[in-house]
Structures are given as C-alpha cells and as structure tokens.
PDB file of N, CA and C in Angstrom:
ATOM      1  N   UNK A   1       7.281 -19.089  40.245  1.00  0.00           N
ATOM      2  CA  UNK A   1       6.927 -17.752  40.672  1.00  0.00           C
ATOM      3  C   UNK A   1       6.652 -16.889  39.438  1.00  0.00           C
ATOM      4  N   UNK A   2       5.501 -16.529  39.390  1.00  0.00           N
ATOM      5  CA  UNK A   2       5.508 -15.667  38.006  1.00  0.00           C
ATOM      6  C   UNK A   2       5.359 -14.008  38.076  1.00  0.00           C
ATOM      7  N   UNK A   3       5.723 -13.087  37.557  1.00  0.00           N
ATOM      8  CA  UNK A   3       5.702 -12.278  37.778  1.00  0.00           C
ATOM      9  C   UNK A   3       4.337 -11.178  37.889  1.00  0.00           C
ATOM     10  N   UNK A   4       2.930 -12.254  37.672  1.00  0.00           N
ATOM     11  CA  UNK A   4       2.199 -11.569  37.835  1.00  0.00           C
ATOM     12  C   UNK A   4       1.394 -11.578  39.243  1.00  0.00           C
ATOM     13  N   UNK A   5       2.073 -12.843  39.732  1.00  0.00           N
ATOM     14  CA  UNK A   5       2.318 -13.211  41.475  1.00  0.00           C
ATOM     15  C   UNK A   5       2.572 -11.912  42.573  1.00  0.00           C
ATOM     16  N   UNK A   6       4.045 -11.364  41.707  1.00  0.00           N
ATOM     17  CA  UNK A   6       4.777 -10.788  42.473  1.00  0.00           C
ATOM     18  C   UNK A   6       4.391  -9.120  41.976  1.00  0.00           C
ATOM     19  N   UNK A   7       4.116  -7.821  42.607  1.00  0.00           N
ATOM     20  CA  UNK A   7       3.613  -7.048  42.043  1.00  0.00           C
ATOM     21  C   UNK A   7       4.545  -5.580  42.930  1.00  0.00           C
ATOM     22  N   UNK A   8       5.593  -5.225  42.596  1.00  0.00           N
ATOM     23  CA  UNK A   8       5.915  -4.360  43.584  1.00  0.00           C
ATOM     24  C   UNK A   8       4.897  -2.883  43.796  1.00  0.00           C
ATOM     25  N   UNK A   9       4.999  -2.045  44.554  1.00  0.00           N
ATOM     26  CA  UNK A   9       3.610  -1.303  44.385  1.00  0.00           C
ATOM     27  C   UNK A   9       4.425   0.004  44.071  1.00  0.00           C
ATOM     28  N   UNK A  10       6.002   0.268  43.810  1.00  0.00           N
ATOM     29  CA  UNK A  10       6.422   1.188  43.359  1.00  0.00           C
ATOM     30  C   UNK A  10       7.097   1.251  42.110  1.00  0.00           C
ATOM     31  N   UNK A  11       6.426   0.108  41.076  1.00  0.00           N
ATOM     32  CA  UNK A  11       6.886  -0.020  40.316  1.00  0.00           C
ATOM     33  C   UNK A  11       6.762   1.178  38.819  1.00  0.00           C
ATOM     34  N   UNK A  12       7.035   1.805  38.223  1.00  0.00           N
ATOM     35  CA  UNK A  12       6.583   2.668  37.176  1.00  0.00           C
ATOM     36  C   UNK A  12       6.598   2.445  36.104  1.00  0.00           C
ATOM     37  N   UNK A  13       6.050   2.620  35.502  1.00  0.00           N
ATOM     38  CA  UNK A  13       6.070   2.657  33.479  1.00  0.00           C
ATOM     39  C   UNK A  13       6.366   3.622  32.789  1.00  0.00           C
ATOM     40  N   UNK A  14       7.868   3.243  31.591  1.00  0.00           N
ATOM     41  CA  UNK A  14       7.914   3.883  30.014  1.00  0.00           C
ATOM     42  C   UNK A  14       7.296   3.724  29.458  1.00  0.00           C
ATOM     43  N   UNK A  15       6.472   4.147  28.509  1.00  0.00           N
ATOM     44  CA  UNK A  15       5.896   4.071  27.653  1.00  0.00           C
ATOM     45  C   UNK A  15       6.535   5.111  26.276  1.00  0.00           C
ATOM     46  N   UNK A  16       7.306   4.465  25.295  1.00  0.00           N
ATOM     47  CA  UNK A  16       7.704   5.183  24.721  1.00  0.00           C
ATOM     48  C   UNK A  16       7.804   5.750  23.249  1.00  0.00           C
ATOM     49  N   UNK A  17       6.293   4.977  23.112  1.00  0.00           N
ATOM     50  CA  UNK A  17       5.879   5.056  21.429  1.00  0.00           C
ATOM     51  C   UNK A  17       4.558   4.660  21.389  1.00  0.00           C
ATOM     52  N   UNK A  18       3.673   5.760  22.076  1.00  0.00           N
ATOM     53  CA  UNK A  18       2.457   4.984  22.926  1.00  0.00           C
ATOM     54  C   UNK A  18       1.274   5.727  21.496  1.00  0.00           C
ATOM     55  N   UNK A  19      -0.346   5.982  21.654  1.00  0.00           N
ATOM     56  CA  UNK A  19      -0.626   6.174  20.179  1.00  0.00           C
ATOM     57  C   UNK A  19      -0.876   7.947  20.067  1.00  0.00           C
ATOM     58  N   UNK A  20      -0.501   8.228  21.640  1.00  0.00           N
ATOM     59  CA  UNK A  20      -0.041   9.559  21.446  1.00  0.00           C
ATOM     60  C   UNK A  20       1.096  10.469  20.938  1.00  0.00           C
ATOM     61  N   UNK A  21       2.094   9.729  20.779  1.00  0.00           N
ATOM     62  CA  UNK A  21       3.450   9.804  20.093  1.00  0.00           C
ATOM     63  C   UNK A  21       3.274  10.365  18.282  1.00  0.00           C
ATOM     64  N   UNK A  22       3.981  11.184  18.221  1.00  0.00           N
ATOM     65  CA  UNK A  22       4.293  12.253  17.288  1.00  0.00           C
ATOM     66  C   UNK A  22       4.628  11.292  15.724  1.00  0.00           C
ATOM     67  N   UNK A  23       5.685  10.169  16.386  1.00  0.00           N
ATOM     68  CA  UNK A  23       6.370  10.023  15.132  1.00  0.00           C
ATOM     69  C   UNK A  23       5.120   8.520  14.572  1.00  0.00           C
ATOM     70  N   UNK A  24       4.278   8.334  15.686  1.00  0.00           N
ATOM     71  CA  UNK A  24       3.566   7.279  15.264  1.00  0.00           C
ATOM     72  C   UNK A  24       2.225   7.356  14.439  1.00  0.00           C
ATOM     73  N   UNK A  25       1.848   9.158  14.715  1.00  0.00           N
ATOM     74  CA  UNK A  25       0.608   9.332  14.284  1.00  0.00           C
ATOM     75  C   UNK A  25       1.440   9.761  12.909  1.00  0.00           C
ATOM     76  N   UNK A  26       2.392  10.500  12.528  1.00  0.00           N
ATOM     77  CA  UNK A  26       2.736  10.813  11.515  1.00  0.00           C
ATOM     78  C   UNK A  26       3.321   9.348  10.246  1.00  0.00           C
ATOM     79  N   UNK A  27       3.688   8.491  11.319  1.00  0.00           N
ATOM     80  CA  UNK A  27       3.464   6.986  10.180  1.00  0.00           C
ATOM     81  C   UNK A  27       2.465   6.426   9.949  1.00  0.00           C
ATOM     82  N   UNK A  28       1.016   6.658  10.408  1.00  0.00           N
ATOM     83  CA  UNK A  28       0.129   6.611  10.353  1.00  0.00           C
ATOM     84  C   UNK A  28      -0.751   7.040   9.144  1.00  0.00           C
ATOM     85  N   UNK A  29      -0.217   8.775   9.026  1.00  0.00           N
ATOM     86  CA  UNK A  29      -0.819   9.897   8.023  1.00  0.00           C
ATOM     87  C   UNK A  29       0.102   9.363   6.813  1.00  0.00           C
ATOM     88  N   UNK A  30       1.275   8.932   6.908  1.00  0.00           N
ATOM     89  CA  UNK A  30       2.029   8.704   5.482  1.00  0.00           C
ATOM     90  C   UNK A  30       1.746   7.311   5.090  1.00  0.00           C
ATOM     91  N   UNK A  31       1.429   6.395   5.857  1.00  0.00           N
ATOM     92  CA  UNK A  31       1.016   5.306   5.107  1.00  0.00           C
ATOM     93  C   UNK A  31      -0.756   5.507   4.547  1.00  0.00           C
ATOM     94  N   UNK A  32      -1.189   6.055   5.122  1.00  0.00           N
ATOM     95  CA  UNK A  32      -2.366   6.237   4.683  1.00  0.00           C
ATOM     96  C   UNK A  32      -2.006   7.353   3.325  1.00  0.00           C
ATOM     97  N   UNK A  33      -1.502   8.378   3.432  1.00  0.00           N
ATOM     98  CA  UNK A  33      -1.457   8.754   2.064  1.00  0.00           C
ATOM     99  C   UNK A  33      -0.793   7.931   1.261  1.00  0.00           C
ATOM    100  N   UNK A  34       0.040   7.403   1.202  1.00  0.00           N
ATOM    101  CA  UNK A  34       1.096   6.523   0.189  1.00  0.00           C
ATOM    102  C   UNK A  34      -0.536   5.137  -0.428  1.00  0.00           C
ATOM    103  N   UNK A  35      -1.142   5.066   0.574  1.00  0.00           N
ATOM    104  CA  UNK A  35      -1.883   3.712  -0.113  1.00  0.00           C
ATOM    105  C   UNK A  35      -2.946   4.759  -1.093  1.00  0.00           C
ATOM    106  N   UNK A  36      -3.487   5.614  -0.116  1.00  0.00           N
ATOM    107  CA  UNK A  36      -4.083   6.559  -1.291  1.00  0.00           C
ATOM    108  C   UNK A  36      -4.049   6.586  -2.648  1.00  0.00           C
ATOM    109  N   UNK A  37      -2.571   7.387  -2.738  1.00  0.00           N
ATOM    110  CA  UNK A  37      -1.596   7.253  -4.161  1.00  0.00           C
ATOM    111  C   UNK A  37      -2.139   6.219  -5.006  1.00  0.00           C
ATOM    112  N   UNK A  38      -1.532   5.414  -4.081  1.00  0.00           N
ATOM    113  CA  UNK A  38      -1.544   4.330  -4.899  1.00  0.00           C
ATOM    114  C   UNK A  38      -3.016   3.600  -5.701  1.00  0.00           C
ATOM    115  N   UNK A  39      -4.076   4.129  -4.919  1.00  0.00           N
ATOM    116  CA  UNK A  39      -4.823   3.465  -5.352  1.00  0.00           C
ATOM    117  C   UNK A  39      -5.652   4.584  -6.154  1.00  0.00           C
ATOM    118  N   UNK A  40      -5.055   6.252  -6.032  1.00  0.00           N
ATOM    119  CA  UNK A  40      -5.023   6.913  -7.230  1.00  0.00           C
ATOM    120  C   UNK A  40      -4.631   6.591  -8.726  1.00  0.00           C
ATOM    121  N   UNK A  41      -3.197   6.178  -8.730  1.00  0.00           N
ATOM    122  CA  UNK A  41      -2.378   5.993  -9.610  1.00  0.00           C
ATOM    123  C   UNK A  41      -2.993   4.531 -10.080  1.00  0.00           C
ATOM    124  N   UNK A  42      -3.328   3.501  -9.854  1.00  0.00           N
ATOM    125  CA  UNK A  42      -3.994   2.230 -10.047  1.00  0.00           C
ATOM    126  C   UNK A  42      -5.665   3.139 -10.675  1.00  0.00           C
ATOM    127  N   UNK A  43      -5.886   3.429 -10.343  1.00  0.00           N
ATOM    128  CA  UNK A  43      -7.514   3.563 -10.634  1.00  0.00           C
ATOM    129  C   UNK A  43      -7.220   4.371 -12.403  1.00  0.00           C
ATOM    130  N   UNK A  44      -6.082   5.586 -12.192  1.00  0.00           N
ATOM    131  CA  UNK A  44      -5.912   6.170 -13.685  1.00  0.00           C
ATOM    132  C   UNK A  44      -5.519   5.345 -14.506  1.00  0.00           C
ATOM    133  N   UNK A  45      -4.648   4.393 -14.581  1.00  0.00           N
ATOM    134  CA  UNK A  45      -3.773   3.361 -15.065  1.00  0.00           C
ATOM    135  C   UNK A  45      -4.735   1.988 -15.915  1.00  0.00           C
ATOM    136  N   UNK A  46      -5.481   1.902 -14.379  1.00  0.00           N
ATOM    137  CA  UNK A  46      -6.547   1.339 -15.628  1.00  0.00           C
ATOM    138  C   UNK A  46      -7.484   1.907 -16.419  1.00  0.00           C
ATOM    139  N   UNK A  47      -8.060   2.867 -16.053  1.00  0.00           N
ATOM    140  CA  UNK A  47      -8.770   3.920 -17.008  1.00  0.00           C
ATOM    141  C   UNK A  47      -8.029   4.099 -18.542  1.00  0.00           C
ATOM    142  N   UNK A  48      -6.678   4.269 -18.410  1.00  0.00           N
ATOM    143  CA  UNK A  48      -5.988   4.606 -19.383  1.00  0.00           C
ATOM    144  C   UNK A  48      -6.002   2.927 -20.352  1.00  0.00           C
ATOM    145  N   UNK A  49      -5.549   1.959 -19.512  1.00  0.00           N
ATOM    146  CA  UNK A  49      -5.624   0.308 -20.303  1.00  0.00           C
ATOM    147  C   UNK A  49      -6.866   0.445 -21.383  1.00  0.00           C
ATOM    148  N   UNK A  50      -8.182   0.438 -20.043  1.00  0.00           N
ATOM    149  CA  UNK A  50      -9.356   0.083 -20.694  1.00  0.00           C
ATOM    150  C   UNK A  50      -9.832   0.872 -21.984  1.00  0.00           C
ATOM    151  N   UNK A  51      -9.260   2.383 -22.291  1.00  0.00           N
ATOM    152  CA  UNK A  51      -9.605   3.145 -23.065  1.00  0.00           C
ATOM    153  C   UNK A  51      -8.573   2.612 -24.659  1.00  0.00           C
ATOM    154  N   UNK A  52      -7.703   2.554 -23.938  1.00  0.00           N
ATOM    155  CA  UNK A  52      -6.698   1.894 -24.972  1.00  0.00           C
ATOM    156  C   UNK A  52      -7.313   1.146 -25.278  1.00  0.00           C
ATOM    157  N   UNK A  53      -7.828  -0.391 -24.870  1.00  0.00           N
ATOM    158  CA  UNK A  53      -8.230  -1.467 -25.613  1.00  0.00           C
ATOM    159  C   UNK A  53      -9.423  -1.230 -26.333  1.00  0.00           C
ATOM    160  N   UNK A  54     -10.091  -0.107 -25.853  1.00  0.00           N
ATOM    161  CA  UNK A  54     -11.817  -0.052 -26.535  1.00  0.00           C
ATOM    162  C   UNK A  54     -11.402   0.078 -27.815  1.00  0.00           C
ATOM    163  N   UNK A  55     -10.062   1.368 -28.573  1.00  0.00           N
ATOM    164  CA  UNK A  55      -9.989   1.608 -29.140  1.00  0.00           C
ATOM    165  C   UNK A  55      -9.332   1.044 -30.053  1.00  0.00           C
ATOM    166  N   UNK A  56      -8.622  -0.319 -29.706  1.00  0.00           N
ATOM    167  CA  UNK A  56      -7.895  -1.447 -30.286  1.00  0.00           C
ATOM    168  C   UNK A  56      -6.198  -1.047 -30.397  1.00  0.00           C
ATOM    169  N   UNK A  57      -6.199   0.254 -29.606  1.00  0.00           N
ATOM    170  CA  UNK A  57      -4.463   0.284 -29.645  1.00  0.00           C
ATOM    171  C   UNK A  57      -3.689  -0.500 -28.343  1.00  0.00           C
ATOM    172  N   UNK A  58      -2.780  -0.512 -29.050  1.00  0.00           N
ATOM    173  CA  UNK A  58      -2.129  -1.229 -28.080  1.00  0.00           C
ATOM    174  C   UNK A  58      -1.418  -0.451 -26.310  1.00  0.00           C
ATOM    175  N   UNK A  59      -1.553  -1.083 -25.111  1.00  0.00           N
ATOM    176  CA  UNK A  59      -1.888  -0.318 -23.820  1.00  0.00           C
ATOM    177  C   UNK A  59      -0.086   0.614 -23.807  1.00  0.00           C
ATOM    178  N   UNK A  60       1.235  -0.919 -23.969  1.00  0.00           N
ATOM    179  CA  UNK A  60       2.196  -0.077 -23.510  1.00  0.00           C
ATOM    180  C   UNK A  60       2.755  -0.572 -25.105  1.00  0.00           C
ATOM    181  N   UNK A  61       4.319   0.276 -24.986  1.00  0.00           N
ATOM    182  CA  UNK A  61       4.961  -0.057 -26.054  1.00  0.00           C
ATOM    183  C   UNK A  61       5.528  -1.321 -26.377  1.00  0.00           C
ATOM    184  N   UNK A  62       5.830  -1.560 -27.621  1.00  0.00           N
ATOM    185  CA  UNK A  62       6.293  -3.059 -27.982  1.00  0.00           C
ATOM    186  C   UNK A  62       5.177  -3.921 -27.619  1.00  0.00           C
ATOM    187  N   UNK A  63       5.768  -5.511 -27.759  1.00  0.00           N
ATOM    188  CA  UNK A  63       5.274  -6.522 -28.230  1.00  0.00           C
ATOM    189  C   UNK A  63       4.435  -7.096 -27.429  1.00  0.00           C
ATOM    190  N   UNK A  64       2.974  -7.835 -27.620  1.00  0.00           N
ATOM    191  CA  UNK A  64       2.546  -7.845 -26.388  1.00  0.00           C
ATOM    192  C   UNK A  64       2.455  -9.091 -25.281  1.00  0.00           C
ATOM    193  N   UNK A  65       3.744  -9.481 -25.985  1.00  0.00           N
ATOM    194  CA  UNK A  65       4.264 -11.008 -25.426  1.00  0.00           C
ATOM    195  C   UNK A  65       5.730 -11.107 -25.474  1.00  0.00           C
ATOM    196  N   UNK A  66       6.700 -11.178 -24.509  1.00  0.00           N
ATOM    197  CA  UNK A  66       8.165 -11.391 -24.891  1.00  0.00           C
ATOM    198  C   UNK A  66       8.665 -12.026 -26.066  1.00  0.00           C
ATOM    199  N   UNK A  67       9.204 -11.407 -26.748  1.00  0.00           N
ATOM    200  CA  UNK A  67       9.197 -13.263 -28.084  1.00  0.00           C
ATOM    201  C   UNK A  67       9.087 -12.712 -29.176  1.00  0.00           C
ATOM    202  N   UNK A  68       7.254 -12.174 -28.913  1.00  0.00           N
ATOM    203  CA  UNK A  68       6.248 -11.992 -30.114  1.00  0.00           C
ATOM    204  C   UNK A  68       6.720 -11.091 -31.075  1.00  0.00           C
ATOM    205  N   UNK A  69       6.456 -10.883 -31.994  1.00  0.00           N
ATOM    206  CA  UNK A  69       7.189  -9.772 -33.638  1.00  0.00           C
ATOM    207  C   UNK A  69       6.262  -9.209 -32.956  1.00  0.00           C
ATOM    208  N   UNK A  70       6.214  -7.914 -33.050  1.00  0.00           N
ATOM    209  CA  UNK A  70       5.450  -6.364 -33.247  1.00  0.00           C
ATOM    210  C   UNK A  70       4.278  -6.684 -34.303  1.00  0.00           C
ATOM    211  N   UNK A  71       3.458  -5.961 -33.550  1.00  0.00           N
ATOM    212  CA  UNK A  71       2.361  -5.742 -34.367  1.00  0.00           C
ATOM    213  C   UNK A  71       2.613  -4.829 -35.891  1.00  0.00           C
ATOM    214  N   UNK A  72       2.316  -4.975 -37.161  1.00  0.00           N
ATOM    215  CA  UNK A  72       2.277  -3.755 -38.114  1.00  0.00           C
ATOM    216  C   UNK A  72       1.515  -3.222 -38.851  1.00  0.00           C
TER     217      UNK A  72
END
C-alpha cells in the first residue's frame, strides 16, 4: 500500500522554511555576500603577488620555502 495510493482529502500542509521565509532569503543575501568578499579579497591579493614579483621582491615575509636561509 503506498501512500501515494492512499490520499486523504483533508489532509493539510506545513511548510516551514519554504523560499518565502525570512531567515532563508537572508542566508541567501549572506552567502552571496561572504563569496563576494571573498572573491574581492582573492582578486586584491593577487594583484598585490603579481606586482610584488614584477618587481622582484619578495610576496610575504621570510623564506620562500620552509627550510630555505633567507634571501640577503
């Protein structure tokens, strides 16, 4: 017997996080800003690498290999 057999005709629906829901459109708006960010903060980051290397300095501080002596 499956239940799509059986169909009562007074049956009703919760719906309780449907895409009209408050807290769903607002996880919606914050993941979309957060990837934003991010792909703000990624886009400056390399701007900043690539400018560094044109100029032959080095991108972050220290060595540019675990291990390696410092550059002098």
């Amino acid at each position: 017997m499956s239940p799509i057999d059986v169909y009562d005709e007074n049956t009703t629906f919760v719906f309780t996080g449907g895409p009209d829901s408050f807290w769903t459109v607002l996880f919606v708006l914050v993941a979309v800003g957060l990837f934003a960010a991010f792909l703000v903060k990624m886009i400056q980051h390399e701007n900043h690498a690539y400018a560094q290397m044109i100029n032959h300095e080095p991108v972050e501080t220290g060595p540019a290999v675990e291990g390696e002596p410092p550059v002098f």
